[in-house]
PDB file of N, CA and C in Angstrom:
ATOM      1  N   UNK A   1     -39.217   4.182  -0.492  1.00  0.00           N
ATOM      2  CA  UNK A   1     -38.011   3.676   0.129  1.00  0.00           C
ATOM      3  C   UNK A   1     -37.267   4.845   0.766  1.00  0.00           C
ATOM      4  N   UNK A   2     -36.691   4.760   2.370  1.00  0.00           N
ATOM      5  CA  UNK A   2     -35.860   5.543   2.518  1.00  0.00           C
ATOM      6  C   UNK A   2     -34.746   5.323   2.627  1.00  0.00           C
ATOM      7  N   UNK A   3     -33.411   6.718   2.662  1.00  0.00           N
ATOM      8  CA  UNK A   3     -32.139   5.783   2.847  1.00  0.00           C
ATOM      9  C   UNK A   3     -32.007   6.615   3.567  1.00  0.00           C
ATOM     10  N   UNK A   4     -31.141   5.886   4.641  1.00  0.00           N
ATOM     11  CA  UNK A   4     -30.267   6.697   6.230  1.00  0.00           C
ATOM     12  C   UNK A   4     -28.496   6.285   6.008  1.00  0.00           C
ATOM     13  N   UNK A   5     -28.166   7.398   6.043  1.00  0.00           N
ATOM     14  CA  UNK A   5     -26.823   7.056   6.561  1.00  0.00           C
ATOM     15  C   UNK A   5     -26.205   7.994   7.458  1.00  0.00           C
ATOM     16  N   UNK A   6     -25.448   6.740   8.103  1.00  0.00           N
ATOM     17  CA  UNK A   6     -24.511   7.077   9.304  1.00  0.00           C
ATOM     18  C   UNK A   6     -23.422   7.093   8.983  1.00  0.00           C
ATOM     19  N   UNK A   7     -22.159   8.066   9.769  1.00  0.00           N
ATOM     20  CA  UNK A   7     -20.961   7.565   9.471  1.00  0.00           C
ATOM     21  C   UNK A   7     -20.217   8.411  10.885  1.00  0.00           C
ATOM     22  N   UNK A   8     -18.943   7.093  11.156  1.00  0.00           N
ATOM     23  CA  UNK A   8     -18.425   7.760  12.365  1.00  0.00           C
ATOM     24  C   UNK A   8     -17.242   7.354  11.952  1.00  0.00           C
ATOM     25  N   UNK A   9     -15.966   8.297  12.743  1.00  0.00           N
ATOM     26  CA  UNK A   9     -14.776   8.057  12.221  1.00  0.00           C
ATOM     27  C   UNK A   9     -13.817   6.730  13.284  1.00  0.00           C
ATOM     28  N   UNK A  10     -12.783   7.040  12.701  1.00  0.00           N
ATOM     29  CA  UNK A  10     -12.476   5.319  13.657  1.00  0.00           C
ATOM     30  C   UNK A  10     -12.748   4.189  13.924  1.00  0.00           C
ATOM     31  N   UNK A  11     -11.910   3.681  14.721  1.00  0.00           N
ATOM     32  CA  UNK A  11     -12.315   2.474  15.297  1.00  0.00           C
ATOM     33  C   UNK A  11     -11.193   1.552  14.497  1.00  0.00           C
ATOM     34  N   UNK A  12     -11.582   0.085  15.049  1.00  0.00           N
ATOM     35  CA  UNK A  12     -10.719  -1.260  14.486  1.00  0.00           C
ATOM     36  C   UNK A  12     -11.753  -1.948  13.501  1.00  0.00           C
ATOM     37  N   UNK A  13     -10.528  -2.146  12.538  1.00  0.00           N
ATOM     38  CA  UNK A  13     -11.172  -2.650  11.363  1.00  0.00           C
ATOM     39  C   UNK A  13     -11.650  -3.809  11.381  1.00  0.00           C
ATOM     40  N   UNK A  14     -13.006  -4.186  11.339  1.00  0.00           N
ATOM     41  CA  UNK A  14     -13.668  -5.325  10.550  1.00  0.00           C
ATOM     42  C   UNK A  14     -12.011  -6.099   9.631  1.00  0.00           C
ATOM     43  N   UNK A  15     -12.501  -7.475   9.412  1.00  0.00           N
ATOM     44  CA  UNK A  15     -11.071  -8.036   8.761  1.00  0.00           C
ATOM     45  C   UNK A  15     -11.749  -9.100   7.326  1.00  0.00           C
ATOM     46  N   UNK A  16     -13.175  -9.279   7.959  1.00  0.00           N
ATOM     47  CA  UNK A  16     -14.483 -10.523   6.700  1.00  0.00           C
ATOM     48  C   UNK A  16     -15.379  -9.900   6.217  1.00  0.00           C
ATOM     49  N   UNK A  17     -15.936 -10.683   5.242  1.00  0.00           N
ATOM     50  CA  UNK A  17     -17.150 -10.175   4.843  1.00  0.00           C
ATOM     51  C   UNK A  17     -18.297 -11.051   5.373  1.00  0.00           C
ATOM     52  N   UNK A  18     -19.106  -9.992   6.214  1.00  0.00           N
ATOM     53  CA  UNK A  18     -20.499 -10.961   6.682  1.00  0.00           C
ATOM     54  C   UNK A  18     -21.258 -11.026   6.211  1.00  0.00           C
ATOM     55  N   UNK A  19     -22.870 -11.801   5.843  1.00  0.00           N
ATOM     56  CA  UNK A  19     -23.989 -11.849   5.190  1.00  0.00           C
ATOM     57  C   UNK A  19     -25.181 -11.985   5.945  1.00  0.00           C
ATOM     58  N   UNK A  20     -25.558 -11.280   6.683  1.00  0.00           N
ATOM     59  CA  UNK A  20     -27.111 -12.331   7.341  1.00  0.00           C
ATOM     60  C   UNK A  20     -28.292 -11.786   7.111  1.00  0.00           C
ATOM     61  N   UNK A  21     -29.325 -12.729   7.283  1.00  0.00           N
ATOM     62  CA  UNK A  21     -30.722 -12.698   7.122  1.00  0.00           C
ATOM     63  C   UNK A  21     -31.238 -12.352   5.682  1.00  0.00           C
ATOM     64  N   UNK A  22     -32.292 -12.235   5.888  1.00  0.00           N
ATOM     65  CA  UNK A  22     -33.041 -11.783   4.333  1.00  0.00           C
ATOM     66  C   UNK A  22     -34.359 -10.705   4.539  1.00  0.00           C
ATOM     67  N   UNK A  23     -34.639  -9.872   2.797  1.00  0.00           N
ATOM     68  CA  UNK A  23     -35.474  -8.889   3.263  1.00  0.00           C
ATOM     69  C   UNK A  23     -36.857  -9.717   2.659  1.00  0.00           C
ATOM     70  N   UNK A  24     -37.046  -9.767   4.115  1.00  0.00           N
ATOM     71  CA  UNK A  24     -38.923  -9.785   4.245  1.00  0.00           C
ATOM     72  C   UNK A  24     -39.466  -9.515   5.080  1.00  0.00           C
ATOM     73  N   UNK A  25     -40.661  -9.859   5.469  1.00  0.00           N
ATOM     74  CA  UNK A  25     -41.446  -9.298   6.057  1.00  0.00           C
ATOM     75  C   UNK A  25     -41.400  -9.408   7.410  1.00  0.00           C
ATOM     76  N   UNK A  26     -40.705  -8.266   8.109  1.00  0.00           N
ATOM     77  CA  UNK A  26     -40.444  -7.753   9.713  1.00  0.00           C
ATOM     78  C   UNK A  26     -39.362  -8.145   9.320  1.00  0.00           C
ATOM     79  N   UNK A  27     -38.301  -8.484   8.629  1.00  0.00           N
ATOM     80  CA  UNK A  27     -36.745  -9.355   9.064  1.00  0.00           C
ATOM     81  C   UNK A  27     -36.379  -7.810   7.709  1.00  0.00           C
ATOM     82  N   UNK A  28     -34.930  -8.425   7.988  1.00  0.00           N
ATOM     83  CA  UNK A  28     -33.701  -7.588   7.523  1.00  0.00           C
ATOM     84  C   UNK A  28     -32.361  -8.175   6.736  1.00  0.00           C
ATOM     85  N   UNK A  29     -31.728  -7.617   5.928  1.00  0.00           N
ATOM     86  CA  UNK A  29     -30.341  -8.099   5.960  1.00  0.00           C
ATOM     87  C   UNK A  29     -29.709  -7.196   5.973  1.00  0.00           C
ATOM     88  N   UNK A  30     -28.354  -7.603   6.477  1.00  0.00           N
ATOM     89  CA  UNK A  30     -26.882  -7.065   7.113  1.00  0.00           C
ATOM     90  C   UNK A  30     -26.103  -7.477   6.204  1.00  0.00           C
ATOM     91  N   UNK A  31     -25.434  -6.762   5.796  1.00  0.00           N
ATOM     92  CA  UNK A  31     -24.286  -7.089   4.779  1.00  0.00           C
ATOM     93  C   UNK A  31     -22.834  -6.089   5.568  1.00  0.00           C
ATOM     94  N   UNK A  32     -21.634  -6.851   6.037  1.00  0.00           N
ATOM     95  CA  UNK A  32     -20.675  -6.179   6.785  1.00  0.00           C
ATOM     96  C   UNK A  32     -19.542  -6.556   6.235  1.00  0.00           C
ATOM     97  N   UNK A  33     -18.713  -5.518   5.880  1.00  0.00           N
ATOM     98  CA  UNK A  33     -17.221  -5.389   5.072  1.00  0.00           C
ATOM     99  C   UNK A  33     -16.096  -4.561   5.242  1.00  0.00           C
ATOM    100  N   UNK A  34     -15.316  -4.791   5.740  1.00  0.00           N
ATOM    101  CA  UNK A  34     -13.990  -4.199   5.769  1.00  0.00           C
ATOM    102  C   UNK A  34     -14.374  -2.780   5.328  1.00  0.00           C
ATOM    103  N   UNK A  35     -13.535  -1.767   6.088  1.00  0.00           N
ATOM    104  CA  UNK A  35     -14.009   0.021   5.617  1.00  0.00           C
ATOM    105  C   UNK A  35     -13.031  -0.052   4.491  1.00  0.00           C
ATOM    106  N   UNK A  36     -13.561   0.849   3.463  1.00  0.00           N
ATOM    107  CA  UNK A  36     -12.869   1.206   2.103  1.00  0.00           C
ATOM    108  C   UNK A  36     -11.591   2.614   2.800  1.00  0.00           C
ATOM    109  N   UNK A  37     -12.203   3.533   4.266  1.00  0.00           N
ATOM    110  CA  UNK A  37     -11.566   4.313   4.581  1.00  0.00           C
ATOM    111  C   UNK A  37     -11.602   3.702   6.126  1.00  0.00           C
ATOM    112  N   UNK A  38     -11.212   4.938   6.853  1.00  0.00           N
ATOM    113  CA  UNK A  38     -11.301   5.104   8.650  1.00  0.00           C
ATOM    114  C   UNK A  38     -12.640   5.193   8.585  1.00  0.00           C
ATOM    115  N   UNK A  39     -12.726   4.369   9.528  1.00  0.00           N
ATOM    116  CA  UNK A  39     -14.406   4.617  10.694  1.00  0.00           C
ATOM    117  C   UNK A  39     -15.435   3.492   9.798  1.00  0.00           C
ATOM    118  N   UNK A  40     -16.711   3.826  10.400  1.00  0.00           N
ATOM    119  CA  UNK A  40     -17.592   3.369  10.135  1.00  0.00           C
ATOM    120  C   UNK A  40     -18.734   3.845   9.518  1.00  0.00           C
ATOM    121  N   UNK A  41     -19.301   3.345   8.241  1.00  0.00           N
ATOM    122  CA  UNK A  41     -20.442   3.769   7.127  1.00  0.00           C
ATOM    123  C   UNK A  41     -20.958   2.870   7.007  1.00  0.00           C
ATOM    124  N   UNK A  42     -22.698   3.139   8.069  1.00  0.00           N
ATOM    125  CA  UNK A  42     -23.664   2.093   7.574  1.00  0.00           C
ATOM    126  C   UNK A  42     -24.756   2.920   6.767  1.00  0.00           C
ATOM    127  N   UNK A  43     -25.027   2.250   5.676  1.00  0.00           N
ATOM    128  CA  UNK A  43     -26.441   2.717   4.477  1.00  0.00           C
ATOM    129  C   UNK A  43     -27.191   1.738   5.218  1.00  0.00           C
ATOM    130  N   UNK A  44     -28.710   2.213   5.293  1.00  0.00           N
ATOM    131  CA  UNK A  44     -29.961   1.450   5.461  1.00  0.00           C
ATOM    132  C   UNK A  44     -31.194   1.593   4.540  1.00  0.00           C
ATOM    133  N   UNK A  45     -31.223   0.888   3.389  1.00  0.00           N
ATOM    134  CA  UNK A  45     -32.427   1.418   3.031  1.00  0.00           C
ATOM    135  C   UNK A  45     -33.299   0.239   3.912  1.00  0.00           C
ATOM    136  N   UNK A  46     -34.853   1.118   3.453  1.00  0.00           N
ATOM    137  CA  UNK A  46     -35.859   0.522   4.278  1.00  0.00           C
ATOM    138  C   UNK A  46     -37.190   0.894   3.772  1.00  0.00           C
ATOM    139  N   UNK A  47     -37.726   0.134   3.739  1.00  0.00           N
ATOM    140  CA  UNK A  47     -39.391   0.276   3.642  1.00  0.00           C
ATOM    141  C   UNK A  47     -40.511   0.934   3.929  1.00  0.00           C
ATOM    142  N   UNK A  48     -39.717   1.607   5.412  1.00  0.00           N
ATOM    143  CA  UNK A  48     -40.832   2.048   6.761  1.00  0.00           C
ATOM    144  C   UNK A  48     -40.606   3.156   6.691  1.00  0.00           C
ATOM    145  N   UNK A  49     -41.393   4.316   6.057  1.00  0.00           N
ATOM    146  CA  UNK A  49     -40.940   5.928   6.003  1.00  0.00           C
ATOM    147  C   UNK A  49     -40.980   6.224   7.648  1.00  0.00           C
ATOM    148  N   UNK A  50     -40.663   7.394   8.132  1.00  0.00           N
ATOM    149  CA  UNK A  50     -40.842   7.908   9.340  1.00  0.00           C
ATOM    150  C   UNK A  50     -39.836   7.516  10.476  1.00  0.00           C
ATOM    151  N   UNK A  51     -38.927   6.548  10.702  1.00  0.00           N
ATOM    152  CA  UNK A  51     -38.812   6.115  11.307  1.00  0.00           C
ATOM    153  C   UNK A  51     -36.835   6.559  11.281  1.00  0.00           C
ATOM    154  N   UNK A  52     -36.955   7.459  10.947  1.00  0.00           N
ATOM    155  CA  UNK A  52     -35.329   7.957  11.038  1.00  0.00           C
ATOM    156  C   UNK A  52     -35.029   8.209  12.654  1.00  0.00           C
ATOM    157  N   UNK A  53     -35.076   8.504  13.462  1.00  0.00           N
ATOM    158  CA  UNK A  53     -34.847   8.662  14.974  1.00  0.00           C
ATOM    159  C   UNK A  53     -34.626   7.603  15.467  1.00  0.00           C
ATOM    160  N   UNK A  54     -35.654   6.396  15.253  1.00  0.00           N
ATOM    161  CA  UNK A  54     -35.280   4.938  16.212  1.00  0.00           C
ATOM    162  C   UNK A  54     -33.870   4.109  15.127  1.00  0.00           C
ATOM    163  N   UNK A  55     -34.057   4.557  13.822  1.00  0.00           N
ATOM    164  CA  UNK A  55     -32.848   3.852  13.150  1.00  0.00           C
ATOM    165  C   UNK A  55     -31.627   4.587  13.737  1.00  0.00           C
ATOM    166  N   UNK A  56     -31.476   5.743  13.825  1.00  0.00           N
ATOM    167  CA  UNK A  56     -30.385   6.562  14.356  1.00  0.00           C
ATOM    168  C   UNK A  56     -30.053   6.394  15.652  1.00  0.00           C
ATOM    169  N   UNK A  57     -30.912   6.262  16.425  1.00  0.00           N
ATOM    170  CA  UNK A  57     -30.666   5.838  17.798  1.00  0.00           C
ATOM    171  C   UNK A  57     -30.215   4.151  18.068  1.00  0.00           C
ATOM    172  N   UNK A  58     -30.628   3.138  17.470  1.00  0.00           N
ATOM    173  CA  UNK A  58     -30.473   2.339  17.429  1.00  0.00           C
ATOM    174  C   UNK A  58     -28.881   1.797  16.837  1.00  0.00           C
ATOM    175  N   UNK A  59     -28.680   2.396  15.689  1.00  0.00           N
ATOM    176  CA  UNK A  59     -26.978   2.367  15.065  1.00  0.00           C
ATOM    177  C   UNK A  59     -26.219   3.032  15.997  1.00  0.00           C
ATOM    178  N   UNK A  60     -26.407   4.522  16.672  1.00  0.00           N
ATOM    179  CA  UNK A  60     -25.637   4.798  17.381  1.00  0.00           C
ATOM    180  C   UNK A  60     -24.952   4.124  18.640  1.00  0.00           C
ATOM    181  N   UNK A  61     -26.224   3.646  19.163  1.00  0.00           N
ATOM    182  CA  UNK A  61     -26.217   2.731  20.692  1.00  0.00           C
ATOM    183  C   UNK A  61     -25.344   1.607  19.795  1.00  0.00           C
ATOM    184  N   UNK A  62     -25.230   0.994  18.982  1.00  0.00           N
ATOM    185  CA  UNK A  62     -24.406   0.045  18.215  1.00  0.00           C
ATOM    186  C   UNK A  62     -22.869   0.251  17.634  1.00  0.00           C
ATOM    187  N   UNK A  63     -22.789   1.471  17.367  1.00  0.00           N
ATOM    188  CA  UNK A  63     -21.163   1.788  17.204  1.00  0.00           C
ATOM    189  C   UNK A  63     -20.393   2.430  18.638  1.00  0.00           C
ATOM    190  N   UNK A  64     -22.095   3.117  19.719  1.00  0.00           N
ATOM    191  CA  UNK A  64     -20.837   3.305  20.886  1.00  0.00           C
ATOM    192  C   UNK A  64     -20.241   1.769  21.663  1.00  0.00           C
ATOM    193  N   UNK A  65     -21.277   1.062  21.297  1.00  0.00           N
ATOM    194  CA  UNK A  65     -20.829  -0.154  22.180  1.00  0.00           C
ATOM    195  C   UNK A  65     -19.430  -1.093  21.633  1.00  0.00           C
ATOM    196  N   UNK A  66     -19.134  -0.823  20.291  1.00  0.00           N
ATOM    197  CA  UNK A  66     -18.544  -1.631  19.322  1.00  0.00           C
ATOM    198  C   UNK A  66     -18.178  -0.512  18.602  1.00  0.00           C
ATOM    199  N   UNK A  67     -16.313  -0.445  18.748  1.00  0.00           N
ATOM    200  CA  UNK A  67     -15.788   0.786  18.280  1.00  0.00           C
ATOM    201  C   UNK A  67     -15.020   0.256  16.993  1.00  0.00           C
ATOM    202  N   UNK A  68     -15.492   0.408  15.966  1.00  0.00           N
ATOM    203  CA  UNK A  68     -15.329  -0.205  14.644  1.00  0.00           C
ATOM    204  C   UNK A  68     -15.192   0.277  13.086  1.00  0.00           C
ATOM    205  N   UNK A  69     -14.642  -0.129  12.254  1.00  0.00           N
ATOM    206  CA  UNK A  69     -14.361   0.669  11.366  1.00  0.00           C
ATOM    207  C   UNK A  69     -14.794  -0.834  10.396  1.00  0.00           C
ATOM    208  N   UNK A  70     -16.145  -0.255   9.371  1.00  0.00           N
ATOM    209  CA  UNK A  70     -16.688  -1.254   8.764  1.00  0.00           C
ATOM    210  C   UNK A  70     -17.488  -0.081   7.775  1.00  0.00           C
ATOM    211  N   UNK A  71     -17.638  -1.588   6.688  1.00  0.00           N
ATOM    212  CA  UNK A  71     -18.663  -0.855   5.701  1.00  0.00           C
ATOM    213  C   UNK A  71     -20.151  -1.673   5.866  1.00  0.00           C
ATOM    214  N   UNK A  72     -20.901  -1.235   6.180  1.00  0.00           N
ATOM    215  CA  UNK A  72     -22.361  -1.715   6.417  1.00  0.00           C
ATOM    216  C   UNK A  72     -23.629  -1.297   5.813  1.00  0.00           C
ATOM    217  N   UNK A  73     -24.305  -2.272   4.984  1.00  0.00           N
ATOM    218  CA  UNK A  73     -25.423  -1.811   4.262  1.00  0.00           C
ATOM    219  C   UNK A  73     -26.243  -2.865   4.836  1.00  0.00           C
ATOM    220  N   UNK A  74     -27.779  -2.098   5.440  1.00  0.00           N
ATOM    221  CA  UNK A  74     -28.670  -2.708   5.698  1.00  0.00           C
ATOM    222  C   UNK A  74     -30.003  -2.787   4.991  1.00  0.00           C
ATOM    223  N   UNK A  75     -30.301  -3.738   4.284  1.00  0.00           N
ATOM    224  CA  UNK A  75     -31.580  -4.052   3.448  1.00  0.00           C
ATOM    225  C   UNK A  75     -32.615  -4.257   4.276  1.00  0.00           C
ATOM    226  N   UNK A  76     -33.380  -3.428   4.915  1.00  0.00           N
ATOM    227  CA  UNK A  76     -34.762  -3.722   6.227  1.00  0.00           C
ATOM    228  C   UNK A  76     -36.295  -3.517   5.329  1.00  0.00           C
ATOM    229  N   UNK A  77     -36.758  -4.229   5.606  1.00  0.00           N
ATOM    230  CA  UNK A  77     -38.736  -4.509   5.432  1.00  0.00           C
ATOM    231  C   UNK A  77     -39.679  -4.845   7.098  1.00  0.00           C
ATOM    232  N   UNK A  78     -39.264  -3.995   7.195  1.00  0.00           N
ATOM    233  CA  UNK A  78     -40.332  -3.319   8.658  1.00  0.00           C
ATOM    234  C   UNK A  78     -39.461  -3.924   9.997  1.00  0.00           C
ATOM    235  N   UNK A  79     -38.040  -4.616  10.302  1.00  0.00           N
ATOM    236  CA  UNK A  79     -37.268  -4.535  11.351  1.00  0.00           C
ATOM    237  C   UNK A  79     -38.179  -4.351  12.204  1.00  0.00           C
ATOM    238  N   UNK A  80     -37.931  -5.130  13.733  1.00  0.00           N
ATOM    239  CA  UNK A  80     -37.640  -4.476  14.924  1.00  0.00           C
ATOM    240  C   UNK A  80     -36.500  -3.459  15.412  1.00  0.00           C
ATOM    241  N   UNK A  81     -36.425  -2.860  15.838  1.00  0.00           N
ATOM    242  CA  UNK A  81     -35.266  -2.482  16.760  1.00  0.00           C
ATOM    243  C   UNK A  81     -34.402  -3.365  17.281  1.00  0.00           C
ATOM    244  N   UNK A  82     -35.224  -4.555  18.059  1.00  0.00           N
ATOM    245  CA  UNK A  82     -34.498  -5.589  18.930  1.00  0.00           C
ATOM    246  C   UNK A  82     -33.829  -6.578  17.385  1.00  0.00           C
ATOM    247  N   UNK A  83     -34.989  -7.072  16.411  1.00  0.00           N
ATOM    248  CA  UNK A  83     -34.173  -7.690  15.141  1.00  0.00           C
ATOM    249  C   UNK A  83     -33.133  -6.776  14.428  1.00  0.00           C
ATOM    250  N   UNK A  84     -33.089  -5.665  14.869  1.00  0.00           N
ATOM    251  CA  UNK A  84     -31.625  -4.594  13.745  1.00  0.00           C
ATOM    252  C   UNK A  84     -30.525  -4.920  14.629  1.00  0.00           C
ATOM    253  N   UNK A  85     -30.229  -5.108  16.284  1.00  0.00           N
ATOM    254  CA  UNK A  85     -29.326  -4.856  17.328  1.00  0.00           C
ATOM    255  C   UNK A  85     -28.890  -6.376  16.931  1.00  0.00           C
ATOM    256  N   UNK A  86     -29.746  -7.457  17.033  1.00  0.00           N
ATOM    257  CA  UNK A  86     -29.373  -8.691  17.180  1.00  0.00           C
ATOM    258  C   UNK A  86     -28.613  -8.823  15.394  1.00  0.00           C
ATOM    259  N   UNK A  87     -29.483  -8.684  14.313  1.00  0.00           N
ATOM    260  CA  UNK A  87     -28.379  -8.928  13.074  1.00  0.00           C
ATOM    261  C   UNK A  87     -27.083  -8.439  13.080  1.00  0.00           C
ATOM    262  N   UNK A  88     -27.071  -6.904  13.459  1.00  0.00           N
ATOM    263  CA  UNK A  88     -25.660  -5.991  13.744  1.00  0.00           C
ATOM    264  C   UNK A  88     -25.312  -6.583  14.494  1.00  0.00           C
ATOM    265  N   UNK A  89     -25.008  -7.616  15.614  1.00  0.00           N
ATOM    266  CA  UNK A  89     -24.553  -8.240  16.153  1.00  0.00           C
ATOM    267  C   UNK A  89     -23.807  -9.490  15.423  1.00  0.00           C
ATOM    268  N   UNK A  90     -25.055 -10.313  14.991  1.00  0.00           N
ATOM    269  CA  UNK A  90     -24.075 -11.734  14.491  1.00  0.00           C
ATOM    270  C   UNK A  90     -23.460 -11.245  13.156  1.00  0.00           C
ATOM    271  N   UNK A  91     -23.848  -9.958  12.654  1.00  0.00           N
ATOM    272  CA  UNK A  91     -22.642  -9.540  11.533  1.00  0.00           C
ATOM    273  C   UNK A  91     -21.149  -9.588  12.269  1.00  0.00           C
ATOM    274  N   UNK A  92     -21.729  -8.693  12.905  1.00  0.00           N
ATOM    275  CA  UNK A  92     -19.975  -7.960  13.642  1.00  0.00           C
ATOM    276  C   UNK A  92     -19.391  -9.444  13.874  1.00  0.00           C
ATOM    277  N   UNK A  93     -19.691 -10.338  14.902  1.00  0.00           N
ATOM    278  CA  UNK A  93     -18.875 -11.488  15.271  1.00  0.00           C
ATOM    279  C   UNK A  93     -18.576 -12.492  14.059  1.00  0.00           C
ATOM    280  N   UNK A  94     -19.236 -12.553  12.710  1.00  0.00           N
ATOM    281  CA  UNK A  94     -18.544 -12.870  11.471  1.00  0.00           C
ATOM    282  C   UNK A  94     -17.581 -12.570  10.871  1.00  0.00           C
ATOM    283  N   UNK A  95     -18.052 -11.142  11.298  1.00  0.00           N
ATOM    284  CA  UNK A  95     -17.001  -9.951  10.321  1.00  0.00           C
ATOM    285  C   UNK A  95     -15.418  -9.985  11.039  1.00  0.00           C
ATOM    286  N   UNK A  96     -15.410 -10.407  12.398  1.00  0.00           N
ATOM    287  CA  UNK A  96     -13.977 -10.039  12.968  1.00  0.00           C
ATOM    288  C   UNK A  96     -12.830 -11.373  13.212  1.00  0.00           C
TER     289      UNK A  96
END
């Protein structure tokens, strides 16, 4: 198992708690919550060793687009890229 974390400062706070998807096979879950501080802290564990660059690139392209202050833990078993953008998505529009 690996774990990645991100963290950026700022942004507008998340106000719900979101829940989506489930961990299996190629899918993910998103779990999104109000920041305990400023900014934004997403944990990812994940299944798929090696793959720290496309997770990092992928969250980043996701907090520049959406300037946010949330707590985010992602439970992934082999994700797409395109399935991590789209869950971080219908989190965020739960979460606000």
């Amino acid at each position: 198992m690996q774990r990645i974390v991100l963290e950026r400062a700022g942004g507008t706070p998340v106000t719900k708690r979101a829940h989506l998807g489930a961990v299996a096979s190629g899918n993910l879950e998103v779990l999104c919550e109000p920041p305990a501080g400023d900014g934004a802290t997403i944990v990812v564990s994940t299944s798929v060793d090696g793959y720290e660059p496309v997770w990092r690139a992928t969250l980043e392209r996701f907090l520049e687009q959406h300037f946010i202050a949330a707590a985010i833990e992602i439970n992934d078993f082999g994700a797409t890229p395109a399935m991590v953008s789209l869950r971080l998505e219908q989190a965020l529009e739960l979460a606000r």
